[in-house]
C-alpha atoms as a PDB file:
ATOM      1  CA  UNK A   1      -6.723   2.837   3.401  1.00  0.00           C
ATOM      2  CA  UNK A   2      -2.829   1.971   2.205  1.00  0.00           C
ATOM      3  CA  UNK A   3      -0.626   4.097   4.840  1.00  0.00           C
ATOM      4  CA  UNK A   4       3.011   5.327   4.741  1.00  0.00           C
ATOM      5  CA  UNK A   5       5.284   6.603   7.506  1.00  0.00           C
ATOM      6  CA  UNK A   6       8.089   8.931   5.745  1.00  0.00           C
ATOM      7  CA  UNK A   7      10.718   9.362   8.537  1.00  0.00           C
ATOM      8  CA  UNK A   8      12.922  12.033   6.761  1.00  0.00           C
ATOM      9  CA  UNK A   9      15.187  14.590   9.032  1.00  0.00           C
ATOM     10  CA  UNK A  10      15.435  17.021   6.264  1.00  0.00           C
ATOM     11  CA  UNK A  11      12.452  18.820   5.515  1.00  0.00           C
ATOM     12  CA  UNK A  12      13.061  19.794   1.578  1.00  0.00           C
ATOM     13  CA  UNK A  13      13.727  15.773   0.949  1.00  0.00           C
ATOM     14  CA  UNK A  14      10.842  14.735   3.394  1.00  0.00           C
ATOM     15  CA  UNK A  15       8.372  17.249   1.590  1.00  0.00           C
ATOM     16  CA  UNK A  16       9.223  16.394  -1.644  1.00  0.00           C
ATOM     17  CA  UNK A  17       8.784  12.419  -0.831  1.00  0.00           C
ATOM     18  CA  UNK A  18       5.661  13.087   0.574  1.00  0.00           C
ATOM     19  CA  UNK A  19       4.076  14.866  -2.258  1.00  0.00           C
ATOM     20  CA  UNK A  20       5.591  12.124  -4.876  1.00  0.00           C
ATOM     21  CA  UNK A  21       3.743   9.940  -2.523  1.00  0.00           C
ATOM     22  CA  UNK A  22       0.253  11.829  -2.793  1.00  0.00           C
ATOM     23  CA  UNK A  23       0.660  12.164  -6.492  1.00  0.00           C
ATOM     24  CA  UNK A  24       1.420   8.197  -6.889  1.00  0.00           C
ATOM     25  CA  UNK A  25      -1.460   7.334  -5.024  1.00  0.00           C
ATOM     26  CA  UNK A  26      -3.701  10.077  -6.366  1.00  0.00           C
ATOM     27  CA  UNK A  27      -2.953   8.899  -9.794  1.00  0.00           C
ATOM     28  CA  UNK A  28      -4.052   5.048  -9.058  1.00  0.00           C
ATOM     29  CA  UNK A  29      -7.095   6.663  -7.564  1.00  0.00           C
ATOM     30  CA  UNK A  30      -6.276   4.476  -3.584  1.00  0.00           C
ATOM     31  CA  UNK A  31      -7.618   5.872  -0.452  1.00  0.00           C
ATOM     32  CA  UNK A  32      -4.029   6.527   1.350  1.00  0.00           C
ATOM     33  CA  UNK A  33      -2.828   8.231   4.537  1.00  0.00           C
ATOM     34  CA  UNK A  34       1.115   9.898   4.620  1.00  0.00           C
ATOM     35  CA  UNK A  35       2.609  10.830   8.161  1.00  0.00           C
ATOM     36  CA  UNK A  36       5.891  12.889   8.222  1.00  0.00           C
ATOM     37  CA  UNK A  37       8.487  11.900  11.002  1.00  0.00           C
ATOM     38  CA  UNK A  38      11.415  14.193  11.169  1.00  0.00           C
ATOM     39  CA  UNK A  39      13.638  11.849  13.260  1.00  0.00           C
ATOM     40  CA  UNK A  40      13.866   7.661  14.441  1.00  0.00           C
ATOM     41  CA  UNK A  41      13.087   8.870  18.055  1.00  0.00           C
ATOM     42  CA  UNK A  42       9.885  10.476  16.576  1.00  0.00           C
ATOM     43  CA  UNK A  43       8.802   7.623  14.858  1.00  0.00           C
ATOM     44  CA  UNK A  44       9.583   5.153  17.759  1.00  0.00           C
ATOM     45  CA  UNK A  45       7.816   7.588  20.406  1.00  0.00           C
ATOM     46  CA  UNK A  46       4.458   7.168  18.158  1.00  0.00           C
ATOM     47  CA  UNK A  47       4.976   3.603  17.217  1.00  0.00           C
ATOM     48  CA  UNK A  48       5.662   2.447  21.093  1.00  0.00           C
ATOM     49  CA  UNK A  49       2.633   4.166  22.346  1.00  0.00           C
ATOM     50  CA  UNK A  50      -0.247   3.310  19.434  1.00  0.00           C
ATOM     51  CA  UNK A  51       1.484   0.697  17.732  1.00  0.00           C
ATOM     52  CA  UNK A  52       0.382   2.172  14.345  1.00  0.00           C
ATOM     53  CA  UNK A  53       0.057   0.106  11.552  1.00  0.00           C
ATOM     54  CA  UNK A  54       1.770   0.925   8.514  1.00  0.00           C
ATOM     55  CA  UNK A  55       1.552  -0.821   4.957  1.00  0.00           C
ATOM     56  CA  UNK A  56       4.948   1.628   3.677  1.00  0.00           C
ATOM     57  CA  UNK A  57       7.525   2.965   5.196  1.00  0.00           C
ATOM     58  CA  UNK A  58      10.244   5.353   3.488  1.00  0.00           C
ATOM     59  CA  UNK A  59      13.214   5.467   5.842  1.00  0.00           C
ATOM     60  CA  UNK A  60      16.416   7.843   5.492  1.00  0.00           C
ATOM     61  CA  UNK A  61      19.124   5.387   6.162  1.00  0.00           C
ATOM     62  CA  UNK A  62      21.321   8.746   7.442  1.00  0.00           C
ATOM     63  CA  UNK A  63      19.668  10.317  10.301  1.00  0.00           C
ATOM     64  CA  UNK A  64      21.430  11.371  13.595  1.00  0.00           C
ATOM     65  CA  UNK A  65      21.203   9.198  16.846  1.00  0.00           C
ATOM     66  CA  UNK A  66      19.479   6.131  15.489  1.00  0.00           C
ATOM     67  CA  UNK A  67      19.939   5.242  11.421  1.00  0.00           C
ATOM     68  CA  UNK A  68      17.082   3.766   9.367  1.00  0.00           C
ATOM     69  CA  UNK A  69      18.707   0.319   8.958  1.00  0.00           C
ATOM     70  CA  UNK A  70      18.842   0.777  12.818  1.00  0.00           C
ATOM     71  CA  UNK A  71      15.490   1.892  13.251  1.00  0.00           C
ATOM     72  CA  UNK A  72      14.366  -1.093  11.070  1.00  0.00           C
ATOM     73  CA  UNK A  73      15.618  -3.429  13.375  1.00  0.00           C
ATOM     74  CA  UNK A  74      13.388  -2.344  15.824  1.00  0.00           C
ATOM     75  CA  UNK A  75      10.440  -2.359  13.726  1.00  0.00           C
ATOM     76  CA  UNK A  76      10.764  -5.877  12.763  1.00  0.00           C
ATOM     77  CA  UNK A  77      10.319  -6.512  16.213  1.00  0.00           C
ATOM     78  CA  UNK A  78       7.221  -6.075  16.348  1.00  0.00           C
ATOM     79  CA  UNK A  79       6.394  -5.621  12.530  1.00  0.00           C
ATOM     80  CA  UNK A  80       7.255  -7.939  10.180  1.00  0.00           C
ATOM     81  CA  UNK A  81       5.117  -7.644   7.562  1.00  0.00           C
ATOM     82  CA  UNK A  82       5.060  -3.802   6.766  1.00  0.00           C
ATOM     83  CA  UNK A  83       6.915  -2.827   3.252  1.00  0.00           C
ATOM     84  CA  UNK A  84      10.392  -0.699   4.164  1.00  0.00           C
ATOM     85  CA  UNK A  85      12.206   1.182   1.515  1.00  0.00           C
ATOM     86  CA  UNK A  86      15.398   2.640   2.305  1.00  0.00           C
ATOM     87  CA  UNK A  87      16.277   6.246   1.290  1.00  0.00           C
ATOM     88  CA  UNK A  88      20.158   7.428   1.229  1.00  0.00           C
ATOM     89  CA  UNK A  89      22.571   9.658  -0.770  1.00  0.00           C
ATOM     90  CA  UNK A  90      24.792   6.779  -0.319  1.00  0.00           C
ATOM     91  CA  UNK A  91      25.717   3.259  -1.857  1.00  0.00           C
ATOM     92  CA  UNK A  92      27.720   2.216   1.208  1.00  0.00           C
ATOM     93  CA  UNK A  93      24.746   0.993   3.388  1.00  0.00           C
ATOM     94  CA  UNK A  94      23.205  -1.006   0.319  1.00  0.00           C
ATOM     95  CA  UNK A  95      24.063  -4.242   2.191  1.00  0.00           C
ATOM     96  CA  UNK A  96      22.697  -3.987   5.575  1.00  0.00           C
ATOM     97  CA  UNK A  97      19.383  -3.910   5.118  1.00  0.00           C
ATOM     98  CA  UNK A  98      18.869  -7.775   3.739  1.00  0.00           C
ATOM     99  CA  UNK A  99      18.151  -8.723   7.653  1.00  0.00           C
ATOM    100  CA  UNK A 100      15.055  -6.399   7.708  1.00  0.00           C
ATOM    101  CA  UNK A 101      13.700  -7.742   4.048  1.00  0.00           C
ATOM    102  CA  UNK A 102      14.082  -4.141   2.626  1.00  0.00           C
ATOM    103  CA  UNK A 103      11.944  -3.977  -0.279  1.00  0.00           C
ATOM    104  CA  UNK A 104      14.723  -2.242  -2.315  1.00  0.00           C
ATOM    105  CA  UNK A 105      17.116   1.103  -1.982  1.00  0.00           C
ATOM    106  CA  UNK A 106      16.606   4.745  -3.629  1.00  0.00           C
ATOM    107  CA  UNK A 107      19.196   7.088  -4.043  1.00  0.00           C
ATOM    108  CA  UNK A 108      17.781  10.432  -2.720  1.00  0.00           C
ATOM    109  CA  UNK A 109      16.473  12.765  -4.880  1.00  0.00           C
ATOM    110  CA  UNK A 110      14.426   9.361  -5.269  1.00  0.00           C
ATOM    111  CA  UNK A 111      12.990   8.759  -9.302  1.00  0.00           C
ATOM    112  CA  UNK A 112       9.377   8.992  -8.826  1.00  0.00           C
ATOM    113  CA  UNK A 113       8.786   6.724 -11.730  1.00  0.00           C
ATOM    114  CA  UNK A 114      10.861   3.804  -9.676  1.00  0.00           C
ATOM    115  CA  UNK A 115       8.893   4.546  -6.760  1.00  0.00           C
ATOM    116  CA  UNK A 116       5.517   4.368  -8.188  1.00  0.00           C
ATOM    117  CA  UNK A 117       6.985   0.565  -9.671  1.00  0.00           C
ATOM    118  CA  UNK A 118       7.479  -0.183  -6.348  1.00  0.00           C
ATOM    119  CA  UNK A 119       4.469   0.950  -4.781  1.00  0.00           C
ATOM    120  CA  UNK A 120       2.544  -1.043  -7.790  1.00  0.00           C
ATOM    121  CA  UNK A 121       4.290  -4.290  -6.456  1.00  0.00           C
ATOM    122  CA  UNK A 122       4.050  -3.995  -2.595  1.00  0.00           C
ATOM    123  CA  UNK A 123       0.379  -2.790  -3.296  1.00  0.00           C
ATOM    124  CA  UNK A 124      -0.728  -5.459  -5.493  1.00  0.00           C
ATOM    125  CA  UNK A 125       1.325  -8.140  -2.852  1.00  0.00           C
ATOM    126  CA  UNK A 126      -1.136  -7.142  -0.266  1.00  0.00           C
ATOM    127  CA  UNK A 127      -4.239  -6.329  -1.871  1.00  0.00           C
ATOM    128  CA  UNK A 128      -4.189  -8.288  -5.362  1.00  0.00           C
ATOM    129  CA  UNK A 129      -7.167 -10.471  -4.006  1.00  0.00           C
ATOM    130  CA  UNK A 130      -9.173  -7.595  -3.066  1.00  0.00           C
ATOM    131  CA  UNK A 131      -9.154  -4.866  -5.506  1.00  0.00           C
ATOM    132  CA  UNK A 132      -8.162  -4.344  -9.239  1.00  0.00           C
ATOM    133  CA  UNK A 133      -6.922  -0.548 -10.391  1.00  0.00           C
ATOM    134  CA  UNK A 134      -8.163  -0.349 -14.224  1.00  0.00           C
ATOM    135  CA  UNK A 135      -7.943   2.523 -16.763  1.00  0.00           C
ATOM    136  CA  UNK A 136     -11.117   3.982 -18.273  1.00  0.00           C
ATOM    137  CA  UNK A 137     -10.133   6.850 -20.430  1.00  0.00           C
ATOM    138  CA  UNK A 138      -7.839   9.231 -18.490  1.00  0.00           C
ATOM    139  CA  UNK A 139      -9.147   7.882 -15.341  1.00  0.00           C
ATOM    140  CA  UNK A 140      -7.946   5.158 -12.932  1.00  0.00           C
ATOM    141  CA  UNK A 141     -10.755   3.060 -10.630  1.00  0.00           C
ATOM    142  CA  UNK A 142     -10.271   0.856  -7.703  1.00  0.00           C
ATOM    143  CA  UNK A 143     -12.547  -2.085  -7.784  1.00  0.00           C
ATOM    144  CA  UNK A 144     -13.345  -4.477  -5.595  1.00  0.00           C
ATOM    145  CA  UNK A 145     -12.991  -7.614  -7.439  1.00  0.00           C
ATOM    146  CA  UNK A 146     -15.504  -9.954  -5.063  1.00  0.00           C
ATOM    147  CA  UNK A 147     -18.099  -6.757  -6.990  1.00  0.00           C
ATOM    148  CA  UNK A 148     -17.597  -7.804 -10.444  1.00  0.00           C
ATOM    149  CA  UNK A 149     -20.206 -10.153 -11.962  1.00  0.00           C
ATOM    150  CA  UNK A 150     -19.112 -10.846 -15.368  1.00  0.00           C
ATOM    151  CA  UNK A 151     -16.810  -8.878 -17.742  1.00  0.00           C
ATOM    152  CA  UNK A 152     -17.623  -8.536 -21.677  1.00  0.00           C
ATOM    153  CA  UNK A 153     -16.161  -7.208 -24.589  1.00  0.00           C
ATOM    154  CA  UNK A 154     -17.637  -4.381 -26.716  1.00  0.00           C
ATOM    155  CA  UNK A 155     -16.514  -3.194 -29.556  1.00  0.00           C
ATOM    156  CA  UNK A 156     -12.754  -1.979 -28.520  1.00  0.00           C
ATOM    157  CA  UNK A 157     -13.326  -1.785 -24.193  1.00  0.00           C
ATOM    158  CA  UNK A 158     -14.416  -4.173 -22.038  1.00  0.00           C
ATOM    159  CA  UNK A 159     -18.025  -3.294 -20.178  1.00  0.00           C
ATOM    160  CA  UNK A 160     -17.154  -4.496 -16.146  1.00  0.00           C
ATOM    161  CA  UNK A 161     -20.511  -4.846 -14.828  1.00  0.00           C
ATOM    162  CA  UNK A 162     -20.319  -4.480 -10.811  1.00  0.00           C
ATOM    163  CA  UNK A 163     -23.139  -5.564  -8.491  1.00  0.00           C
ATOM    164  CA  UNK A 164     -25.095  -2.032  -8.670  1.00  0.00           C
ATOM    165  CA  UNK A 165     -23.396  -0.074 -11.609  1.00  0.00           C
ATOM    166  CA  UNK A 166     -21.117  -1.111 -14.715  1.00  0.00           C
ATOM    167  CA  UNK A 167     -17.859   0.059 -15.699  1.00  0.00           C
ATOM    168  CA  UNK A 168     -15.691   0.298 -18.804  1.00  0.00           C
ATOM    169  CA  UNK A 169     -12.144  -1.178 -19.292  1.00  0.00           C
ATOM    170  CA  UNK A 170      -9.764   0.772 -21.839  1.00  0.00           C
ATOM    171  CA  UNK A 171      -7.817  -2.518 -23.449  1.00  0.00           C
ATOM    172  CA  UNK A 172      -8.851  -5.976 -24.206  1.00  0.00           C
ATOM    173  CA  UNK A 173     -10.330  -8.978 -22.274  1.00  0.00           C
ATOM    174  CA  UNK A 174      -7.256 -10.905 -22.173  1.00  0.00           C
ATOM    175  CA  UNK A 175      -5.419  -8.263 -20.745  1.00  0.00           C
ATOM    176  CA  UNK A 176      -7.907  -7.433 -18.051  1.00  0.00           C
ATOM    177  CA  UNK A 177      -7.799 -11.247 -17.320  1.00  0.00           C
ATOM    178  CA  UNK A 178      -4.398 -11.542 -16.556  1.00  0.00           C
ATOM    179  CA  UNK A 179      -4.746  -8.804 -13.779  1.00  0.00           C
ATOM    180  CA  UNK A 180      -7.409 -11.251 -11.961  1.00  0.00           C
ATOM    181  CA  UNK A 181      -7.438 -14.099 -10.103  1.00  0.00           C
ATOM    182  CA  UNK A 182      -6.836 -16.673 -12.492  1.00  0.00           C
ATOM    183  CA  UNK A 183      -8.709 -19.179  -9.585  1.00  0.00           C
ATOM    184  CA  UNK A 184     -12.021 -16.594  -9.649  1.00  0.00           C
ATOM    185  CA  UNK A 185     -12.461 -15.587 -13.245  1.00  0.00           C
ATOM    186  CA  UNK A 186     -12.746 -17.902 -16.320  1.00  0.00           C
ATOM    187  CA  UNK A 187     -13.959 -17.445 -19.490  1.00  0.00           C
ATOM    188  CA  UNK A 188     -17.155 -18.720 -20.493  1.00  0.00           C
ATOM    189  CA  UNK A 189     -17.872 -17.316 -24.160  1.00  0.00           C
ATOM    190  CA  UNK A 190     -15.627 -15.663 -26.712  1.00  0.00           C
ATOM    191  CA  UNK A 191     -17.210 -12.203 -25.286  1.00  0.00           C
ATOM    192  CA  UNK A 192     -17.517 -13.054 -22.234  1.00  0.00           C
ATOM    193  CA  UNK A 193     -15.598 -13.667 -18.611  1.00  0.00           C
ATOM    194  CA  UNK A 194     -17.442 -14.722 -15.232  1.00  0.00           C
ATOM    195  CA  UNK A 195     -16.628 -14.675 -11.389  1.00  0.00           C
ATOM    196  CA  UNK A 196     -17.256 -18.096 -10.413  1.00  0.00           C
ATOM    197  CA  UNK A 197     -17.676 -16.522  -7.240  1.00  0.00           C
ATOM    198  CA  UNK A 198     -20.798 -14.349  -7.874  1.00  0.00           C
ATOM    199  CA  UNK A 199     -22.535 -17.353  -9.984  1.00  0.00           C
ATOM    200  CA  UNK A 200     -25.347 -19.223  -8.282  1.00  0.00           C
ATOM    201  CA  UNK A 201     -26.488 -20.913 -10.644  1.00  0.00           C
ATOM    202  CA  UNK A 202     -25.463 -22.873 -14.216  1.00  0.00           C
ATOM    203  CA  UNK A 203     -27.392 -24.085 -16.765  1.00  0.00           C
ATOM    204  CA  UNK A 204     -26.914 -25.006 -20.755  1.00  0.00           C
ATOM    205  CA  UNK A 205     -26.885 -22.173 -21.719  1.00  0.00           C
ATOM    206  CA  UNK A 206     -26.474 -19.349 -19.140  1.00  0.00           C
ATOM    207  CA  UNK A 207     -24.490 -18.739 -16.019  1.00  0.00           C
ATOM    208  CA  UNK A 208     -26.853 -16.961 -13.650  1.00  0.00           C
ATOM    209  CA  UNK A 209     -24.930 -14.476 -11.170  1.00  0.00           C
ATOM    210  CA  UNK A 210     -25.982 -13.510  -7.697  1.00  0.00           C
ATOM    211  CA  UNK A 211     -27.638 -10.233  -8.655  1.00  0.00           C
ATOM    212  CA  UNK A 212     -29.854 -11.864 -11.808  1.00  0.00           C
ATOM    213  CA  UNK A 213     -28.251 -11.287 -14.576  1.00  0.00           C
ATOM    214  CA  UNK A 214     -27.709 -14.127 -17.288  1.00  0.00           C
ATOM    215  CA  UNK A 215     -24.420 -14.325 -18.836  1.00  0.00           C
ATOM    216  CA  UNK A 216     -24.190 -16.360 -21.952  1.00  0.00           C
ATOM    217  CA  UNK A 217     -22.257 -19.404 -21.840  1.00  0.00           C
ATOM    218  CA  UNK A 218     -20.900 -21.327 -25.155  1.00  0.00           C
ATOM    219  CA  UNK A 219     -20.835 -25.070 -25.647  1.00  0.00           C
ATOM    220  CA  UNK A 220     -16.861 -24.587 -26.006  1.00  0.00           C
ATOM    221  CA  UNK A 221     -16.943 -23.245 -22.158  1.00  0.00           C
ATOM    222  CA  UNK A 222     -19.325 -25.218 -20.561  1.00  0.00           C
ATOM    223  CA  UNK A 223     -17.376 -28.455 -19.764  1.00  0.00           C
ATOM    224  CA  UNK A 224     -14.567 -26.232 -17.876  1.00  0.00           C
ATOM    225  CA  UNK A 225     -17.274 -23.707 -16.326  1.00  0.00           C
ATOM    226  CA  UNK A 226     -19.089 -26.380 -14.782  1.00  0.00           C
ATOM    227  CA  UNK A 227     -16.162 -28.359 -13.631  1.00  0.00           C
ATOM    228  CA  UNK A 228     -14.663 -24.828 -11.726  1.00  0.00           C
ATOM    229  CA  UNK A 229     -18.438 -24.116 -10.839  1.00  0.00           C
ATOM    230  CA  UNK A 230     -18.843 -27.624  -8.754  1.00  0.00           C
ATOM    231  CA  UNK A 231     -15.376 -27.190  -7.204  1.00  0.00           C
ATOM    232  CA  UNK A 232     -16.234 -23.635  -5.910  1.00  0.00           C
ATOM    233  CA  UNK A 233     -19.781 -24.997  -4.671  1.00  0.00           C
ATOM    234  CA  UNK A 234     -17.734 -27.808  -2.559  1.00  0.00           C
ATOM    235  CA  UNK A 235     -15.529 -25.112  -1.250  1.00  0.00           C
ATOM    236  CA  UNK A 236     -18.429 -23.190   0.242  1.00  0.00           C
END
């Protein structure tokens, strides 16, 4: 679940960020949770007593009493590590936010194609390791990657077969690789790509994953496959 706080005091700008929000998220198919705070004092009331933890937050630098950059501050205090973009109709505050690590400034109405390239990068910071968001048609899927046994080209996709189901990758296998952990998944045949991490066992001719299933491997592979093979085995 990837969660956002928008703290907004004007309703039109805090609805409109919220449902840019949904529609981002929506679109890369991740589980997500928005809250709406219509003022720092509401946010700090909720954050004081639960201590929520919050992977985004969208902060209007402009707000009455306490100012995002403010409001910030006090986060950091006790957060460091949650992503905070600044909202404002202004260019003047665009240098005090570099003691809170802002991720980066929007001028409000914010471009929901520069958000979305933001949320892409703060996502994949935290959760690169974990998951993998790939196109299959008109749809987006969030995998787990520690689920994927081998990956394989077929004809003009690439078949992702999972531990219980398989799924299909719109593009080619070099592309796909680049979006995985380059320490996890090697190639072991012209066709074919393997999570080291799901292989029990190697042979000649066949890497044999955790679930059973063979997956060829070429003499052209096999030197580097069994070299990242041991090397995994001795990290166990």
């Amino acid at each position: 679940m990837y969660r956002i706080a928008i703290c907004e005091d004007e309703e039109i700008f805090a609805t409109a960020h919220e449902n840019i929000c949904r529609d981002i998220f929506n679109k890369l198919n991740i589980e997500h949770n928005v809250t709406i705070f219509q003022s720092s004092k509401e946010f700090l009331d909720a954050f004081n007593k639960q201590h929520p933890q919050y992977d985004l937050l969208l902060l209007d630098i402009m707000m009455d009493n306490l100012n995002g950059v403010e409001l910030a501050r006090k986060i950091r205090e006790v957060d460091k590590n949650a992503v905070i973009i600044f909202m404002t109709s202004s260019h003047d505050y665009a240098l005090q936010g570099y003691d809170v690590n802002a991720l980066h400034y929007l001028l409000k109405p914010i471009d929901a194609d520069v958000l979305e390239r933001l949320i892409h990068v703060a996502y994949n910071e935290k959760f690169q390791d974990n998951f993998i968001v790939i196109k299959m048609g008109e749809q987006r899927l969030r995998i787990p990657v520690d689920e994927i046994m081998c990956l394989e080209t077929t004809k003009r996709r690439v078949e992702v077969t999972l531990l219980d189901k398989v799924v299909y990758y719109s593009g080619k296998l070099s592309d796909l690789l680049l979006e995985l952990p380059t320490d996890r998944f090697v190639r072991c045949h012209h066709a074919f790509a393997v999570n080291i991490k799901n292989i029990r066992e190697l042979n000649r001719q066949d890497a044999i994953a955790v679930n059973g299933k063979k997956i060829p491997v070429s003499r052209t592979y096999i030197a580097n496959i069994k070299k990242i093979f041991m090397k995994h085995i001795r990290e166990c």
